[in-house]
PDB file of N, CA and C in Angstrom:
ATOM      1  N   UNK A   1      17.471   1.293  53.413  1.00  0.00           N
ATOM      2  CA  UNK A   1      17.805   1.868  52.133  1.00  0.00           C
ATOM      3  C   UNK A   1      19.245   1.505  51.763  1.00  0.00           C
ATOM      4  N   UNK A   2      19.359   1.430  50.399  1.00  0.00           N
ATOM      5  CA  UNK A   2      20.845   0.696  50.004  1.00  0.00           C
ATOM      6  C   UNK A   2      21.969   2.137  49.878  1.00  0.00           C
ATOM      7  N   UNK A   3      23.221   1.866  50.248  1.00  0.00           N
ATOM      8  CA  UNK A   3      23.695   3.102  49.617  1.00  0.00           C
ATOM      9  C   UNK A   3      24.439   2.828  47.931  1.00  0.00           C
ATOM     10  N   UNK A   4      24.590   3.915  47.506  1.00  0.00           N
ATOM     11  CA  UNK A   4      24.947   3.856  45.958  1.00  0.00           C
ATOM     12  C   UNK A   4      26.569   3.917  46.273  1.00  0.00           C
ATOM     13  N   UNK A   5      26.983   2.854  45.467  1.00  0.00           N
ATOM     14  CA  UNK A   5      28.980   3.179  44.962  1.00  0.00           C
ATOM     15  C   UNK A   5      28.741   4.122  44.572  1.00  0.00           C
ATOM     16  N   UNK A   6      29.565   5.281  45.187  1.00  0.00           N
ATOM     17  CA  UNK A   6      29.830   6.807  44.248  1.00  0.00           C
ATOM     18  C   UNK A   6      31.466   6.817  43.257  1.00  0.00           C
ATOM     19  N   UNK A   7      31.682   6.092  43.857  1.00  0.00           N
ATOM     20  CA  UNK A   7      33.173   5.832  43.437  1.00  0.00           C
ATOM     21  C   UNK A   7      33.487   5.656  42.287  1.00  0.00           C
ATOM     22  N   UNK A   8      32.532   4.972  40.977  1.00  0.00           N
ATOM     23  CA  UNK A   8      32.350   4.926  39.469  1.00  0.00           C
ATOM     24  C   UNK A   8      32.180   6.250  39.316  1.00  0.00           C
ATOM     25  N   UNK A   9      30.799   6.557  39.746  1.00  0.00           N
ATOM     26  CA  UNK A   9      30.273   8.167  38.956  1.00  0.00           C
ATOM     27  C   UNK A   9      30.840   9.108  39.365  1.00  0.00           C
ATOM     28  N   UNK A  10      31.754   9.188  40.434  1.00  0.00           N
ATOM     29  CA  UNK A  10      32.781  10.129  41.021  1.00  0.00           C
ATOM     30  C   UNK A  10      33.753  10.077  39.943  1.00  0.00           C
ATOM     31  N   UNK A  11      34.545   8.784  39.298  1.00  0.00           N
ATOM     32  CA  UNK A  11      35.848   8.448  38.837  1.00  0.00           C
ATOM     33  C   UNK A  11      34.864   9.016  37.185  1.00  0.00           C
ATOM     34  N   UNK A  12      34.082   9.024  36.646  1.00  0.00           N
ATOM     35  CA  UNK A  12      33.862   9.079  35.568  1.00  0.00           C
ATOM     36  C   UNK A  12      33.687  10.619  34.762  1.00  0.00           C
ATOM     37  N   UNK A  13      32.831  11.491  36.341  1.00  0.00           N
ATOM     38  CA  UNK A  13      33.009  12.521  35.912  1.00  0.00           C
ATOM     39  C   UNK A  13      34.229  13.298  36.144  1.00  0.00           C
ATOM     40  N   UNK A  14      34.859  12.766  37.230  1.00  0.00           N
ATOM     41  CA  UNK A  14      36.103  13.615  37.216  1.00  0.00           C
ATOM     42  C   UNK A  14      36.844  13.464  35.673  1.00  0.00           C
ATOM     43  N   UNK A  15      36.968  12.217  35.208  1.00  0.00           N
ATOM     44  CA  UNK A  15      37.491  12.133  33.727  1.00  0.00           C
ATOM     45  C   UNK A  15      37.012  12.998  32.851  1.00  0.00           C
ATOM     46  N   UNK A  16      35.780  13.311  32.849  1.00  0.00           N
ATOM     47  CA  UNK A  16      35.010  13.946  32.179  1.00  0.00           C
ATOM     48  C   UNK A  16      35.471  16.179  32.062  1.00  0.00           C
ATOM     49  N   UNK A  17      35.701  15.948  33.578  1.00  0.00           N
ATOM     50  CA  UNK A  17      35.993  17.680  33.772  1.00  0.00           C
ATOM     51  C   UNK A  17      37.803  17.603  33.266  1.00  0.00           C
ATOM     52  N   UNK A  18      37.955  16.036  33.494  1.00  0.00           N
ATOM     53  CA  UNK A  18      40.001  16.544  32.558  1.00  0.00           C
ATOM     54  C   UNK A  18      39.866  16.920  31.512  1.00  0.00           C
ATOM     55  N   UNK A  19      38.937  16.241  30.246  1.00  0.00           N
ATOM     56  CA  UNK A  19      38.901  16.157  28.895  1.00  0.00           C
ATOM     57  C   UNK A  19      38.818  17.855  28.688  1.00  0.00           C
ATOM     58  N   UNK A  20      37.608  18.429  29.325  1.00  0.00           N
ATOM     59  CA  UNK A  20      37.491  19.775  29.434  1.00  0.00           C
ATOM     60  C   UNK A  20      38.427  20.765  29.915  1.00  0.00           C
ATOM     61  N   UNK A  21      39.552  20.290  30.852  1.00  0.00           N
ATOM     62  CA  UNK A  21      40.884  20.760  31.784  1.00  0.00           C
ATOM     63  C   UNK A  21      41.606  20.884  29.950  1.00  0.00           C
ATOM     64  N   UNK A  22      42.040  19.415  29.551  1.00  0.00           N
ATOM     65  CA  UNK A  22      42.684  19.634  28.644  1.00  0.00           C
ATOM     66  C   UNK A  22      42.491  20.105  26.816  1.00  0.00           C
ATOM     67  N   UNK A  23      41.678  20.189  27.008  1.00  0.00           N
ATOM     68  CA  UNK A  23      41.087  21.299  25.612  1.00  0.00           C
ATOM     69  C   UNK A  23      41.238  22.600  25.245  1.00  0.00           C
ATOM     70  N   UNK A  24      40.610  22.554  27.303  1.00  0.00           N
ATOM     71  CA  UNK A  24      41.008  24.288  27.611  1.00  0.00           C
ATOM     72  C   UNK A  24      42.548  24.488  27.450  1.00  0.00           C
ATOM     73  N   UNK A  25      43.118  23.522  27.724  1.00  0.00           N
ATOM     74  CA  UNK A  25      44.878  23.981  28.015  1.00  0.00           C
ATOM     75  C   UNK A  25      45.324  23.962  26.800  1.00  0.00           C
ATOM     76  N   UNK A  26      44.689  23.268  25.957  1.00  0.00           N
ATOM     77  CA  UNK A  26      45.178  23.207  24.456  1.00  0.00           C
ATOM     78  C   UNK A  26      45.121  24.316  23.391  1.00  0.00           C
ATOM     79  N   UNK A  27      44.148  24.943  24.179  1.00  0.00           N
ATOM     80  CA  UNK A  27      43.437  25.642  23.081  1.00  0.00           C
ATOM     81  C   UNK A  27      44.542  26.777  23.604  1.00  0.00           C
ATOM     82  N   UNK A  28      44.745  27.442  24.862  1.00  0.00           N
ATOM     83  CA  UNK A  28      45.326  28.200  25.307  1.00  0.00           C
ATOM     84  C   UNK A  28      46.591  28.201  24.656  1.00  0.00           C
ATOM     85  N   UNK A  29      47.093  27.009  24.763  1.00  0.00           N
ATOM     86  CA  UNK A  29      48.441  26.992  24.698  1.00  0.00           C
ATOM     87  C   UNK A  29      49.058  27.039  23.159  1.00  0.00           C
ATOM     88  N   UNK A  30      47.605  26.641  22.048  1.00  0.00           N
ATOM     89  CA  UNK A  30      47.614  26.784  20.581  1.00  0.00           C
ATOM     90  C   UNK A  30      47.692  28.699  20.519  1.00  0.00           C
ATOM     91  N   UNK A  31      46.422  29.430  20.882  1.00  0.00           N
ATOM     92  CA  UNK A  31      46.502  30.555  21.184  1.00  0.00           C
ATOM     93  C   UNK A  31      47.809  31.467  21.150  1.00  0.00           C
ATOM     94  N   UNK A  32      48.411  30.907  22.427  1.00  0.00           N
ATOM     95  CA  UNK A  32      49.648  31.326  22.695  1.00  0.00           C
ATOM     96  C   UNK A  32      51.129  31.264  21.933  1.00  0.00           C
ATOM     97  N   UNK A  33      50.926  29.730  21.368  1.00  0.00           N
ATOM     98  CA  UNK A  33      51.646  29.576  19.982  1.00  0.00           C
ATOM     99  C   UNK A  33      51.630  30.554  18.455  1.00  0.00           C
ATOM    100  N   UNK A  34      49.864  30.957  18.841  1.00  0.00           N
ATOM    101  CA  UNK A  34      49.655  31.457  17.445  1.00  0.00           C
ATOM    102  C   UNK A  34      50.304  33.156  17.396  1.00  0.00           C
ATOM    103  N   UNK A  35      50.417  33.640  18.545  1.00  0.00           N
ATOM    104  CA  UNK A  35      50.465  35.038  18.927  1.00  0.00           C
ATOM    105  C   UNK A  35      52.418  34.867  19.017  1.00  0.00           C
ATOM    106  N   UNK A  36      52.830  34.581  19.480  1.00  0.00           N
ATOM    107  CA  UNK A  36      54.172  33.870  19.853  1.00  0.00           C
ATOM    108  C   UNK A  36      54.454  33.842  18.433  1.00  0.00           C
ATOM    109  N   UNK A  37      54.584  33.159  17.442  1.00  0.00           N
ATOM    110  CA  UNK A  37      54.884  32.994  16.389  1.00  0.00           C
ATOM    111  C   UNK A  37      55.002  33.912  15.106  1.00  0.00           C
ATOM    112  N   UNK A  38      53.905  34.703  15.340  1.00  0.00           N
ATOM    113  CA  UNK A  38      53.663  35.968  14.948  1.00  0.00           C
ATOM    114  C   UNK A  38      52.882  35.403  13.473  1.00  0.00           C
ATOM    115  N   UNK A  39      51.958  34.547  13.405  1.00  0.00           N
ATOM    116  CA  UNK A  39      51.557  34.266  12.233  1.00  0.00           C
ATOM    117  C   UNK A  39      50.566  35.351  11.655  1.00  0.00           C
ATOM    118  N   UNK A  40      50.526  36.013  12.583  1.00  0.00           N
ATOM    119  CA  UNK A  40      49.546  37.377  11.951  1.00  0.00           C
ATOM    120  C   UNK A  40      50.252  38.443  12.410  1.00  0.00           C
ATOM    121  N   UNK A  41      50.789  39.522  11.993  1.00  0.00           N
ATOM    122  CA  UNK A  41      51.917  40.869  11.818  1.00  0.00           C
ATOM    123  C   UNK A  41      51.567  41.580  12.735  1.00  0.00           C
ATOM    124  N   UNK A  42      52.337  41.567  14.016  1.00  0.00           N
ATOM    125  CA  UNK A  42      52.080  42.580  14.979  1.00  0.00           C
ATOM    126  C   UNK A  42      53.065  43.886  14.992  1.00  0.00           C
ATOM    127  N   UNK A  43      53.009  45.013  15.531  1.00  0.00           N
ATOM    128  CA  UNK A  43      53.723  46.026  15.290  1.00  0.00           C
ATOM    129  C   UNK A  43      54.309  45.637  16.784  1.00  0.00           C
ATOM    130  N   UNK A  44      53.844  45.395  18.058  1.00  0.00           N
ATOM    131  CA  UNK A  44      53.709  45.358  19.495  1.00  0.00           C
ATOM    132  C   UNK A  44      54.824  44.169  19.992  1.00  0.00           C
ATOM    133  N   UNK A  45      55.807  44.279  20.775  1.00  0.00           N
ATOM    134  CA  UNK A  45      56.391  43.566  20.797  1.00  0.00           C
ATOM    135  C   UNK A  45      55.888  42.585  22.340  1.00  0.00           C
ATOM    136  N   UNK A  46      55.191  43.666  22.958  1.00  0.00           N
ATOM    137  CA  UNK A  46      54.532  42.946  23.804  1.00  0.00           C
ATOM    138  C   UNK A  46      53.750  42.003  23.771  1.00  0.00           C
ATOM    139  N   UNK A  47      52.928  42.002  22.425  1.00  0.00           N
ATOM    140  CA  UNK A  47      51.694  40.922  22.163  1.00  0.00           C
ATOM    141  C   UNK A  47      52.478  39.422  22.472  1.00  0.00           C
ATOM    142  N   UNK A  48      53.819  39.855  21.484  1.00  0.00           N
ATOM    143  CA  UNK A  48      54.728  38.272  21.160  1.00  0.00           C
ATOM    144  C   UNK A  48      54.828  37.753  22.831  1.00  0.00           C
ATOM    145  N   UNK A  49      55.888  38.358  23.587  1.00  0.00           N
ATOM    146  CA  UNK A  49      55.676  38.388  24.938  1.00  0.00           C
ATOM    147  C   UNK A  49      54.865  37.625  25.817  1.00  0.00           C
ATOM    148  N   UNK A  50      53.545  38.034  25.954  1.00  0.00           N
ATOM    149  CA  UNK A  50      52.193  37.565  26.341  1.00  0.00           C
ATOM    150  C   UNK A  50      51.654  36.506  25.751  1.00  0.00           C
ATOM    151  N   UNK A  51      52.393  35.847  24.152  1.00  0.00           N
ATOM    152  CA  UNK A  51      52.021  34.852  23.503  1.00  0.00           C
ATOM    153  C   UNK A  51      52.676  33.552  23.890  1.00  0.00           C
ATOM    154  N   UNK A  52      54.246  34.186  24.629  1.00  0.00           N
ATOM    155  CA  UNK A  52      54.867  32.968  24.695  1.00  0.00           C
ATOM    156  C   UNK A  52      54.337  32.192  26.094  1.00  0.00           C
ATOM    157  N   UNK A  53      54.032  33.774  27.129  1.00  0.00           N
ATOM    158  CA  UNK A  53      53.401  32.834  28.525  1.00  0.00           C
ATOM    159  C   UNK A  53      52.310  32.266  28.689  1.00  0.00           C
ATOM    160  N   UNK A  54      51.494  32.737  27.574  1.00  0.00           N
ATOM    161  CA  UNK A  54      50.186  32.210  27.256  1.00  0.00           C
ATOM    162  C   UNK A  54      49.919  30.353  26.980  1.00  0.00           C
ATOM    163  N   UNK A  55      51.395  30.190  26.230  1.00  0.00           N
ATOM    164  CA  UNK A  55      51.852  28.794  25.315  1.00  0.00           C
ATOM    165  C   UNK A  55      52.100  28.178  26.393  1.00  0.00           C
ATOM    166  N   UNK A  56      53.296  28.947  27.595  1.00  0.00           N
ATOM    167  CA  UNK A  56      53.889  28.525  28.659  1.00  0.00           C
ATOM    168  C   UNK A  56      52.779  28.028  29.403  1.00  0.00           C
ATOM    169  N   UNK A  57      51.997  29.008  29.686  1.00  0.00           N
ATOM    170  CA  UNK A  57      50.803  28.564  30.782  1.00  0.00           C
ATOM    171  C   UNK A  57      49.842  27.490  30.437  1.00  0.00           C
ATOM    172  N   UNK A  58      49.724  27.127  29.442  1.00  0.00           N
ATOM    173  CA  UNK A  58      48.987  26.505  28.207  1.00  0.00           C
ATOM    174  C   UNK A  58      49.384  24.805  28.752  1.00  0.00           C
ATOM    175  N   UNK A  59      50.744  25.189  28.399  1.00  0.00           N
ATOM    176  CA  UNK A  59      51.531  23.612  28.501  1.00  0.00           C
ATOM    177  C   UNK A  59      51.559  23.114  29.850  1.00  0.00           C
ATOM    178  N   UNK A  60      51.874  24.036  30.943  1.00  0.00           N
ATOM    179  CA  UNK A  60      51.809  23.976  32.261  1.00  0.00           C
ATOM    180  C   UNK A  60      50.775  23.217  32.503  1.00  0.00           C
ATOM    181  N   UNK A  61      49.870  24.453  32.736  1.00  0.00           N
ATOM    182  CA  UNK A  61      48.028  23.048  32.982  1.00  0.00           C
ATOM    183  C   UNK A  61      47.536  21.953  32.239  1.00  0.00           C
ATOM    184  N   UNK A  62      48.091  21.962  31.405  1.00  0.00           N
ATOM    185  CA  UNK A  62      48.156  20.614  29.977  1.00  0.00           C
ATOM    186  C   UNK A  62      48.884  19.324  31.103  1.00  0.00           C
ATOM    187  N   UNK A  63      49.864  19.429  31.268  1.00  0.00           N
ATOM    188  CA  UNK A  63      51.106  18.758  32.435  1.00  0.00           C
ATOM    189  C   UNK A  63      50.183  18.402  33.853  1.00  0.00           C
ATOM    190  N   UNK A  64      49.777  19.207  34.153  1.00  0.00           N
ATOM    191  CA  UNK A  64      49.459  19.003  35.736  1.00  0.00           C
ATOM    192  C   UNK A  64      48.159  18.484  35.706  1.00  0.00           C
ATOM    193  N   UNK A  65      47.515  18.695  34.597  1.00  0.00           N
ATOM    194  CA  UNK A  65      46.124  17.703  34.380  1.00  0.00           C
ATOM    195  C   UNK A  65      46.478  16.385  33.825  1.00  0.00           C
ATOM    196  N   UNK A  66      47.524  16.590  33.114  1.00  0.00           N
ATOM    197  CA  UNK A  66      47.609  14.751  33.302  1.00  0.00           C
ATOM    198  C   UNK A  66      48.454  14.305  34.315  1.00  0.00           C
ATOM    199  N   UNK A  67      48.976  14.600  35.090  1.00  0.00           N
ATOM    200  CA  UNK A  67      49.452  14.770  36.122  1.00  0.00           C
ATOM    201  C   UNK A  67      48.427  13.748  37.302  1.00  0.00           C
ATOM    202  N   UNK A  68      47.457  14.930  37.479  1.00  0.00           N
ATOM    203  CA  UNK A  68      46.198  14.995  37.697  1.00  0.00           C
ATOM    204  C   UNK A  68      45.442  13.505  37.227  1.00  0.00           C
ATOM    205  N   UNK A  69      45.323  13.029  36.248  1.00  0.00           N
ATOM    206  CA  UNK A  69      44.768  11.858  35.264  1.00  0.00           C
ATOM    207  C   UNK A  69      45.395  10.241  36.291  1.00  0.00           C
ATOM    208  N   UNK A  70      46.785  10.765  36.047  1.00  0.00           N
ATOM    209  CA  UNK A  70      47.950   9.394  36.295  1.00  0.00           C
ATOM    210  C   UNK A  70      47.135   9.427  38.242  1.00  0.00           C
ATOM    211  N   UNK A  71      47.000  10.536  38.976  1.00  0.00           N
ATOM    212  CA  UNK A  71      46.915  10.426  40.016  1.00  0.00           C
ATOM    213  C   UNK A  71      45.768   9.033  40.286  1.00  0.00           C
ATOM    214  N   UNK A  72      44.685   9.658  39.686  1.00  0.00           N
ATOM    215  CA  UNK A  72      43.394   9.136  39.707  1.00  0.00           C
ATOM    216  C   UNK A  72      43.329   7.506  38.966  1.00  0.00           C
ATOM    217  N   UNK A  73      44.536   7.666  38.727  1.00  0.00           N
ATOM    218  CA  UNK A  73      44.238   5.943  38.257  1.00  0.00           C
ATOM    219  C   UNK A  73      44.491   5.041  39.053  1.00  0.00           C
TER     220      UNK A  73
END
């Protein structure tokens, strides 16, 4: 029996779960912008707070997934 290169369909889906890594981080980190910014009137000063680490955390995994990307090449 032959064995299969996994090494394409390994390298392709891992690309595949970044695109999803970085959407998620985008979206988070838009989120976090949007709350942070205060484009909608909060009374809570905490919300702002939680918006900026949200952005922070956002950008972070945004970074380390391409990070992540450069590794794999």
């Amino acid at each position: 029996m032959e064995q299969k290169d996994t090494s394409q369909k390994h390298f392709i889906i891992s690309l595949i779960k970044s695109v999803f890594r970085l959407v998620g981080s985008g979206l988070l980190t838009w989120a976090g912008y949007s709350l942070w910014t205060g484009e909608i009137v909060y009374t809570d000063f905490f919300i702002v707070e939680v918006g900026f680490l949200m952005m922070f955390s956002g950008a972070m995994l945004f970074l380390a997934e391409i990070l992540g990307i450069l590794e794999e090449l």
